[in-house]
C-alpha atoms as a PDB file:
ATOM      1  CA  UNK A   1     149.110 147.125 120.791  1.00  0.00           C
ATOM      2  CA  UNK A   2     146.406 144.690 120.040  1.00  0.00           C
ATOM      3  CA  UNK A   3     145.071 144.592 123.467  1.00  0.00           C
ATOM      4  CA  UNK A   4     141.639 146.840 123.946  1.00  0.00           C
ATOM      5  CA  UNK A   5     141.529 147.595 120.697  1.00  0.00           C
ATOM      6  CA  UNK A   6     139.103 145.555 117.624  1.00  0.00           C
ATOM      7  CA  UNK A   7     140.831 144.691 114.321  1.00  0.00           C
ATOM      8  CA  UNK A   8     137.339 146.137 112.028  1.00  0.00           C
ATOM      9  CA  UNK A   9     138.539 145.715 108.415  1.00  0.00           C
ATOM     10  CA  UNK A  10     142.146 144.592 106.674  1.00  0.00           C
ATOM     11  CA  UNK A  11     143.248 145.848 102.966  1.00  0.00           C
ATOM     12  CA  UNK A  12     146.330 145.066 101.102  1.00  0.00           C
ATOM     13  CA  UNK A  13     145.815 148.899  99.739  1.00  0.00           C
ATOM     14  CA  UNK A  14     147.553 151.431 102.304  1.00  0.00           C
ATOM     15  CA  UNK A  15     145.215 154.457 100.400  1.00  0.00           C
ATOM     16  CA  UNK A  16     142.051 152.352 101.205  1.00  0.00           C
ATOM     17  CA  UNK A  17     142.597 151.810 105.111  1.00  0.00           C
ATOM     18  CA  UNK A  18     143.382 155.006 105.487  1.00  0.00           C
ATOM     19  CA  UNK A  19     140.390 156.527 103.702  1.00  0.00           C
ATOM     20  CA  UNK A  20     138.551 154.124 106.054  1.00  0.00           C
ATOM     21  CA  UNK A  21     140.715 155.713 109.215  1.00  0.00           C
ATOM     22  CA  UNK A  22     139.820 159.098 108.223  1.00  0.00           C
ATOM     23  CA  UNK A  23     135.888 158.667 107.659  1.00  0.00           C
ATOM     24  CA  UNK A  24     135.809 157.125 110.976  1.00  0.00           C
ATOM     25  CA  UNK A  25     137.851 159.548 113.087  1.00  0.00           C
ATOM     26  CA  UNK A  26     135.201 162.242 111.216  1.00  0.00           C
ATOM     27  CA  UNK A  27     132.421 160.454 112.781  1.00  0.00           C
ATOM     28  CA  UNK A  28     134.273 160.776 115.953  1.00  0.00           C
ATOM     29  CA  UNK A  29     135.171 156.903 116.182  1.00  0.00           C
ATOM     30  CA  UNK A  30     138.911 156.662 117.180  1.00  0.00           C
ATOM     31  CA  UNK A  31     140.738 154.313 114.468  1.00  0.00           C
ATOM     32  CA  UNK A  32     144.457 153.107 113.959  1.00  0.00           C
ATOM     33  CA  UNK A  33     145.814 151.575 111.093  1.00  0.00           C
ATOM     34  CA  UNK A  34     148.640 148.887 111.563  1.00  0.00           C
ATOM     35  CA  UNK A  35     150.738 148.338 108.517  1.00  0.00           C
ATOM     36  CA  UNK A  36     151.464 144.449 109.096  1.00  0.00           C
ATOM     37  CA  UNK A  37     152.896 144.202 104.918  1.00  0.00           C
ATOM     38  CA  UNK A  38     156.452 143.345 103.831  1.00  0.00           C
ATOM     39  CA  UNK A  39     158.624 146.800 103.923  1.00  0.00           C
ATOM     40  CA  UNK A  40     160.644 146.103 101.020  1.00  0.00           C
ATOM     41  CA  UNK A  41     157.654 145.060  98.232  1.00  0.00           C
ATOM     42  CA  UNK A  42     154.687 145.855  99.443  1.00  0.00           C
ATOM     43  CA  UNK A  43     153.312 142.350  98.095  1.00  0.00           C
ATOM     44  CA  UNK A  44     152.626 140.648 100.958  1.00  0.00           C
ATOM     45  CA  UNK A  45     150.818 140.961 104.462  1.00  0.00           C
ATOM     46  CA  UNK A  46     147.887 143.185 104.847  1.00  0.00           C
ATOM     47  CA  UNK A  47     146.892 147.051 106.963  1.00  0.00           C
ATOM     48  CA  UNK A  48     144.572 146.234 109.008  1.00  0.00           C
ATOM     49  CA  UNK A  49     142.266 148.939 110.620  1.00  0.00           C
ATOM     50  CA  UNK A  50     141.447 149.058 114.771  1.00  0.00           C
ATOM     51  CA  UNK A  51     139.296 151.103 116.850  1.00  0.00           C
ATOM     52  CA  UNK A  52     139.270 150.856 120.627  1.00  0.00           C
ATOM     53  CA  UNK A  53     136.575 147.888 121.764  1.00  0.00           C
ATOM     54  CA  UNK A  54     134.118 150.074 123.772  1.00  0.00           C
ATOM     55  CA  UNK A  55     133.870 151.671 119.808  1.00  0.00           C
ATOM     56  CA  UNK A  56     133.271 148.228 117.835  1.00  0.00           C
ATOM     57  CA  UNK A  57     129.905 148.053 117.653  1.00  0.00           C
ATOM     58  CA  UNK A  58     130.000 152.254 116.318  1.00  0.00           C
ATOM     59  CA  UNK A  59     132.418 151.675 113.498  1.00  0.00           C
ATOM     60  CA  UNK A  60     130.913 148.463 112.278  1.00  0.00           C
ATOM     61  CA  UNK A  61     127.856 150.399 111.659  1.00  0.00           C
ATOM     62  CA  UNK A  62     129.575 152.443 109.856  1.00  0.00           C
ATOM     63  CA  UNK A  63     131.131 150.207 107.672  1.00  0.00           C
ATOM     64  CA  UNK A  64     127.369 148.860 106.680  1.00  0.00           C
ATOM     65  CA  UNK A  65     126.218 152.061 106.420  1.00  0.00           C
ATOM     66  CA  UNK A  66     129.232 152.766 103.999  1.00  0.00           C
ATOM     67  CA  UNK A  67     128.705 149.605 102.459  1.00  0.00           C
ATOM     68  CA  UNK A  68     132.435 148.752 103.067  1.00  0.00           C
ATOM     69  CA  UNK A  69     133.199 145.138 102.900  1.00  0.00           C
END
C-alpha cells in the first residue's frame, strides 16, 4: 500500500489521526490512515497518516499551518 503514497504524521491515538484525515480530505488533500497497533491492546505500534506523494508537499503545509507536530 505504501508505494506512491507519503507517511505525513504517526499517533498512538486512533481519534487524533483521524481528526488529522478528516481536516485534510476538507482541504481537498486525499489522506489514509493505516492502523499499524496491536489488535488485542491497543498498547503498542502506532496509526500512521498517508497522502498520495504528488500531495506531500500540500498536507505538510497544512500540518504547519495547523501547528500539528
Amino acid at each position: 500500500m505504501n508505494e506512491g503514497w507519503t507517511e505525513i504524521f504517526t499517533t498512538e491515538d486512533a481519534i487524533e489521526a483521524e481528526i488529522l484525515r478528516q481536516g485534510l480530505l476538507e482541504s481537498d488533500i486525499v489522506a489514509v490512515t493505516m492502523n499499524k497497533q496491536d489488535s488485542p491492546h491497543k498498547m503498542f505500534g502506532v496509526i500512521s497518516v498517508l497522502v498520495p506523494s504528488a500531495d506531500t508537499e500540500s498536507a505538510m503545509q497544512y500540518l504547519t499551518d495547523n501547528d500539528i507536530k
